[in-house]
N, C-alpha and C. Protein backbone atom coordinates (compact mmCIF):
# COMPACT_ATOMS: atom_id res chain seq x y z
N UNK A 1 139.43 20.61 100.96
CA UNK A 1 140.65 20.04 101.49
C UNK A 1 140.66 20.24 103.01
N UNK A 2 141.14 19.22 103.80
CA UNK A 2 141.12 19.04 104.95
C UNK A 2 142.48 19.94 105.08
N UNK A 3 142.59 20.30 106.48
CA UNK A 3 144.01 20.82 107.38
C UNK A 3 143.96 20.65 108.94
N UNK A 4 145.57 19.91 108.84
CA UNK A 4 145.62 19.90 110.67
C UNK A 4 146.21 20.88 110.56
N UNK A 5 145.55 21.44 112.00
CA UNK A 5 146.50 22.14 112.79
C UNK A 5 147.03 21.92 114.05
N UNK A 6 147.88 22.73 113.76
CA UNK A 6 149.10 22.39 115.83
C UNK A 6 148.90 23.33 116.06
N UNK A 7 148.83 23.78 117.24
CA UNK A 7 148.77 24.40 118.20
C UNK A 7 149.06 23.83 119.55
N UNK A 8 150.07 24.46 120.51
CA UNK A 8 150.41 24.15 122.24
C UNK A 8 149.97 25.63 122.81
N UNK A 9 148.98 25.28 124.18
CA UNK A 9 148.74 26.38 124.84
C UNK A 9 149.27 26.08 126.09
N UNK A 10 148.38 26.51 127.33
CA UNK A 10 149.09 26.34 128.56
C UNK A 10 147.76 25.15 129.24
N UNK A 11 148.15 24.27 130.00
CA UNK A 11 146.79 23.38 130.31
C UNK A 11 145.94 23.88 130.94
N UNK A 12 145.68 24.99 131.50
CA UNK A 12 144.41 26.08 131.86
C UNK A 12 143.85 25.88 130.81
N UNK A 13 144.16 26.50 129.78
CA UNK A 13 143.31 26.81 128.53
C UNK A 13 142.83 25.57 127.88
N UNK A 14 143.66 24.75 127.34
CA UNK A 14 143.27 23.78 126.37
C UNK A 14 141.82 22.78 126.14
N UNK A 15 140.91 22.89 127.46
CA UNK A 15 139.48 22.52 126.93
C UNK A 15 138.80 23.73 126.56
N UNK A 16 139.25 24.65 126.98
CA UNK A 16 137.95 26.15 126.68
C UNK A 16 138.32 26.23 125.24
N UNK A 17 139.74 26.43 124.45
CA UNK A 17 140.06 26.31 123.71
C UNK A 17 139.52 25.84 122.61
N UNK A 18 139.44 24.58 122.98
CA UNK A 18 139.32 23.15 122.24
C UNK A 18 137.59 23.42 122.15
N UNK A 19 136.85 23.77 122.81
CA UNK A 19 135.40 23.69 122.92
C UNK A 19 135.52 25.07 121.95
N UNK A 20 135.66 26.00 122.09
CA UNK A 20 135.03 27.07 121.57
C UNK A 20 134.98 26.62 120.14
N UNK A 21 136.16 26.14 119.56
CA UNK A 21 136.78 26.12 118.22
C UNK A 21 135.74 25.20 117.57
N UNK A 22 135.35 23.98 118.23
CA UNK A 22 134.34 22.74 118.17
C UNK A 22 132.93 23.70 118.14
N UNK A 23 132.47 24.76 119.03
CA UNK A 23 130.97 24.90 119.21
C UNK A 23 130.92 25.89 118.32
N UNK A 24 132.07 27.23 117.86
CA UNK A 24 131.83 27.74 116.84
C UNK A 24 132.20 27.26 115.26
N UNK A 25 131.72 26.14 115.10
CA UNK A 25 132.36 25.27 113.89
C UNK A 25 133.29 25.86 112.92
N UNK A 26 134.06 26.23 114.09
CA UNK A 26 135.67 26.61 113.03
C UNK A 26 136.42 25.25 112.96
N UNK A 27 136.22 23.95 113.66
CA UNK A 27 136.82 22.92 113.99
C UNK A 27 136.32 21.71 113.84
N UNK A 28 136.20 20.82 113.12
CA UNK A 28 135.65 19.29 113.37
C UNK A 28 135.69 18.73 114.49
N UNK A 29 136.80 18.64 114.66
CA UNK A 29 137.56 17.85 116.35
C UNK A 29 138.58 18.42 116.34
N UNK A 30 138.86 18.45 117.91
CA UNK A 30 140.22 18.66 118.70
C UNK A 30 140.46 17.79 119.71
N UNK A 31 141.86 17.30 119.11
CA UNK A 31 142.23 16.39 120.29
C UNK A 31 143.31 17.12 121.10
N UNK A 32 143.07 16.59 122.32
CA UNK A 32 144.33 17.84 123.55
C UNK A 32 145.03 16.38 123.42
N UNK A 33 146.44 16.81 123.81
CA UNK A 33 147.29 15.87 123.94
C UNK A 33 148.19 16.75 125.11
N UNK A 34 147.87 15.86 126.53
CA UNK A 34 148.56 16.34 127.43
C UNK A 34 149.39 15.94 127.82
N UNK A 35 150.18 16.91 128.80
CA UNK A 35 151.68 16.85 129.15
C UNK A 35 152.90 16.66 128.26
N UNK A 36 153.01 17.70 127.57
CA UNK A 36 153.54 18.08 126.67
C UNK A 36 154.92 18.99 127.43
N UNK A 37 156.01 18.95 127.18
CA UNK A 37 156.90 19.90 127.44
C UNK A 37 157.71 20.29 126.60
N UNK A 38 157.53 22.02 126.70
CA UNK A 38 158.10 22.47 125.12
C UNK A 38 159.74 23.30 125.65
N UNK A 39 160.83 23.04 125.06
CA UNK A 39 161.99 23.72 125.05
C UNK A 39 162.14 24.68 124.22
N UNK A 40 162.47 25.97 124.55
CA UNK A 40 162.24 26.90 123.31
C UNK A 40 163.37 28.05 124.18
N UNK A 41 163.16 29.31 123.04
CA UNK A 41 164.08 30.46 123.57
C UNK A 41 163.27 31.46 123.28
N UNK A 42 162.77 32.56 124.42
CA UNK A 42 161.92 33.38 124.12
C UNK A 42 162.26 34.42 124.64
N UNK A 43 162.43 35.65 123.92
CA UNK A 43 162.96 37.04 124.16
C UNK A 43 164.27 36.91 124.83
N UNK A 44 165.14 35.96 124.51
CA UNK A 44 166.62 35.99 124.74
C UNK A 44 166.81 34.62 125.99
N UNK A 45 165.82 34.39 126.66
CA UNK A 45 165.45 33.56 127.71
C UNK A 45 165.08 32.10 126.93
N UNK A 46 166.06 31.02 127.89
CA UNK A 46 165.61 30.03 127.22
C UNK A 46 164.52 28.64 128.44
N UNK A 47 163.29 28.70 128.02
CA UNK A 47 162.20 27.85 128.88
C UNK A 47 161.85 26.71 128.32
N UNK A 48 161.18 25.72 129.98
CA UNK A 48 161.01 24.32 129.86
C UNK A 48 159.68 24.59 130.07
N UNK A 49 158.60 24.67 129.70
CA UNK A 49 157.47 24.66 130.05
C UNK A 49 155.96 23.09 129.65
N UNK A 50 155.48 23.23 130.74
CA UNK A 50 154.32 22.41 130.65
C UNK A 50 153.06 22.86 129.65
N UNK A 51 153.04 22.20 128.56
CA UNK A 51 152.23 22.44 127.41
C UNK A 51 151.16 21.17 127.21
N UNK A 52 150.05 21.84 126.94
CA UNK A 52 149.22 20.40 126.04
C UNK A 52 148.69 21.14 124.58
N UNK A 53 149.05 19.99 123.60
CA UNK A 53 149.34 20.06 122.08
C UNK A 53 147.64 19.66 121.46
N UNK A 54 147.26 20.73 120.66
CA UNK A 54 146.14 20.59 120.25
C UNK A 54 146.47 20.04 118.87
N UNK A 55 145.64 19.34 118.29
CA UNK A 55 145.20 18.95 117.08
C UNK A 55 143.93 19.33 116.07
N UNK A 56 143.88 20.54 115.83
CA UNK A 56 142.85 20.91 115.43
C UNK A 56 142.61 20.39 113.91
N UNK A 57 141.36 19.53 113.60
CA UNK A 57 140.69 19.01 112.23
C UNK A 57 139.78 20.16 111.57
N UNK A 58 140.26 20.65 111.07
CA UNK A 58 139.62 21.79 109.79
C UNK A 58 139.32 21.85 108.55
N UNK A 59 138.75 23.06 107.72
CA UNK A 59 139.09 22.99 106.18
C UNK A 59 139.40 24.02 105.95
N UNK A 60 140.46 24.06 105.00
CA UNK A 60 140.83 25.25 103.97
C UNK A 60 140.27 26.45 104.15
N UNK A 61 138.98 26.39 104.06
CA UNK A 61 137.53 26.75 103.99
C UNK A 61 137.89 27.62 105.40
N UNK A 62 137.77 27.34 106.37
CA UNK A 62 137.54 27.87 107.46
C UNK A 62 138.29 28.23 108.14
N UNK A 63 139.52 27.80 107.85
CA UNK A 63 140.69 28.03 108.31
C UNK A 63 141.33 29.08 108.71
N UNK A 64 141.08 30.74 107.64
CA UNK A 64 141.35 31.89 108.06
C UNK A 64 140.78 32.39 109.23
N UNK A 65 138.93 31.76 109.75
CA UNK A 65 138.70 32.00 110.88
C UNK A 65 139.12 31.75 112.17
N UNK A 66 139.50 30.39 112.02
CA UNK A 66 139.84 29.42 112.99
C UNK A 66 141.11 30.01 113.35
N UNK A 67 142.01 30.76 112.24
CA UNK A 67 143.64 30.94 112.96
C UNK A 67 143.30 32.60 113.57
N UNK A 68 142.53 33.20 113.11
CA UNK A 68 141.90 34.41 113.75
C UNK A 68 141.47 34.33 115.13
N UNK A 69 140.60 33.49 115.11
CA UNK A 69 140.13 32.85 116.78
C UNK A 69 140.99 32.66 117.37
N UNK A 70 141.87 31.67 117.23
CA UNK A 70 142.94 30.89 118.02
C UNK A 70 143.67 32.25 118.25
N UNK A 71 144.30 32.96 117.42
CA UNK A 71 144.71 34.62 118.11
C UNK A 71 143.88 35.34 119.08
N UNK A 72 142.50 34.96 118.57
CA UNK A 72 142.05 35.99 119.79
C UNK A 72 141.85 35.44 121.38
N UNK A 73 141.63 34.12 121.15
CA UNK A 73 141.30 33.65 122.65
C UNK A 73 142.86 32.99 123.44
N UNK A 74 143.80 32.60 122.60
CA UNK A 74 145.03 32.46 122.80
C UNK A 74 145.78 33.14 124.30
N UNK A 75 146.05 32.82 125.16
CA UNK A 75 147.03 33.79 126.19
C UNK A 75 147.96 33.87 125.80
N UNK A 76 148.86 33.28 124.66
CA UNK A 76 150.20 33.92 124.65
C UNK A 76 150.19 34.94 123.61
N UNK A 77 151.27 35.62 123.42
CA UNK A 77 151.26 37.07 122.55
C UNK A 77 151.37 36.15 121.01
N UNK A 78 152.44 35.39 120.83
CA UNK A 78 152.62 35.03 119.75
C UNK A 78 152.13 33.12 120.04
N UNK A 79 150.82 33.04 119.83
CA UNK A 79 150.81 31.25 119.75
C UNK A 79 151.28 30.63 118.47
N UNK A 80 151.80 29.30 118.65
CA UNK A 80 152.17 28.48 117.90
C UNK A 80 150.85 27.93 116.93
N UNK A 81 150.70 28.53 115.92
CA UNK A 81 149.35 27.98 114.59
C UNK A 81 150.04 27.44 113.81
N UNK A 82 150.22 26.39 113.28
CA UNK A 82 150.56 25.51 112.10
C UNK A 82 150.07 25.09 111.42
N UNK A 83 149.78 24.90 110.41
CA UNK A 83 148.83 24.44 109.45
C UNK A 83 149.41 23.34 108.47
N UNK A 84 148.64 22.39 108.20
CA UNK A 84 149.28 21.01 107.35
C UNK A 84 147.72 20.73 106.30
N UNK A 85 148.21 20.91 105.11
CA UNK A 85 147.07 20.31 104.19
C UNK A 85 147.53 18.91 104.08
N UNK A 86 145.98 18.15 103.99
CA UNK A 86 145.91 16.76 103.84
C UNK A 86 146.86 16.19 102.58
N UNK A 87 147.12 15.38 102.60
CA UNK A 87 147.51 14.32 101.67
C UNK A 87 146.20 13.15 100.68
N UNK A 88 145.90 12.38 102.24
CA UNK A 88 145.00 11.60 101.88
C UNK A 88 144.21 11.53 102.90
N UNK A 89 142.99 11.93 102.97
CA UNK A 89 141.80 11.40 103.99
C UNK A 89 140.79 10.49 103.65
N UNK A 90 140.39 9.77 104.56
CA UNK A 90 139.11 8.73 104.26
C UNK A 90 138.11 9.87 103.79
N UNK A 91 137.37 9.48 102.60
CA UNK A 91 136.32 10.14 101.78
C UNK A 91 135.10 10.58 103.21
N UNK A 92 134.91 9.31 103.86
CA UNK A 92 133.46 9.62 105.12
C UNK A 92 134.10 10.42 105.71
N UNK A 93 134.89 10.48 105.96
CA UNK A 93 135.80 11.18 107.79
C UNK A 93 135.55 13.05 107.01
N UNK A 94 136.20 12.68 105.79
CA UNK A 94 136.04 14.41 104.71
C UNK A 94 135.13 15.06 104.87
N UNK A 95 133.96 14.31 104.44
CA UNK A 95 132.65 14.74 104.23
C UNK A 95 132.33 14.89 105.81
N UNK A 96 132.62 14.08 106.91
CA UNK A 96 131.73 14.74 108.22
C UNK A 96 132.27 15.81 108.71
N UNK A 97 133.82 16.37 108.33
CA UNK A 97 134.83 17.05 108.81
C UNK A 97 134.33 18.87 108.07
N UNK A 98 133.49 18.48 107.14
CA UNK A 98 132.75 19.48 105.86
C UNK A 98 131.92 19.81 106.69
N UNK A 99 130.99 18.79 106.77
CA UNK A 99 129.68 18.92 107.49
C UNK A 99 129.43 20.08 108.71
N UNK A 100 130.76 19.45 109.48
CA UNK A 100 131.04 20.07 111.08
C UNK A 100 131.24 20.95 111.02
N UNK A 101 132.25 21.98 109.64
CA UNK A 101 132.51 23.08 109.91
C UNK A 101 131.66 24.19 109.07
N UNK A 102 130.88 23.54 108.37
CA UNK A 102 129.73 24.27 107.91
C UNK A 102 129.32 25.71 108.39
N UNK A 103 129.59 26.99 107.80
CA UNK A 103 129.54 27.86 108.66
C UNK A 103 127.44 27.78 108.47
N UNK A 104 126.85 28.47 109.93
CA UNK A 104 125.38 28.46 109.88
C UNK A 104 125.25 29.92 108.82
């Protein structure tokens, strides 16, 4: 079973991010989606900040690593990990999304 994930970091990060997750095949693809601005309330403080929104393509499978990683290379204390199991995916897109995260 496939899973997206969300994740928003800060736009420093989001290609190192996005690459590590891709070169240590915890990730199929990641798409950055920039200029993102997130409204939130944090430690009593409420911020407008400049975010870009990752899309991370995963599996089930790999997934406990991938949200492990994303903690460790992450700059914020608590990042935003979300996780969504598929519904319906194209059968090819599955199988290359398998392929990619193949641990060696």
């Amino acid at each position: 079973m496939l899973r997206l994930v969300l994740c928003n970091c800060s736009p420093g990060e989001s290609a190192s991010l996005a690459q590590a997750l891709v070169e240590e095949k915890l990730a199929a693809c990641v798409n950055v989606l920039p200029a993102v601005t997130s409204y939130y309330v944090w430690q009593g403080e409420f911020h407008q900040d400049p975010e870009h929104t990752l899309l991370i393509k995963t599996t089930a499978e790999r997934y406990p690593a991938l949200k492990a990683r994303i903690e460790e290379l992450h700059s914020y204390t608590t990042p935003e990990i979300v996780a969504f199991d598929s519904v319906d995916v194209l059968d090819r897109y599955a199988a290359w999304a398998v392929e990619q995260t193949r641990a060696s």
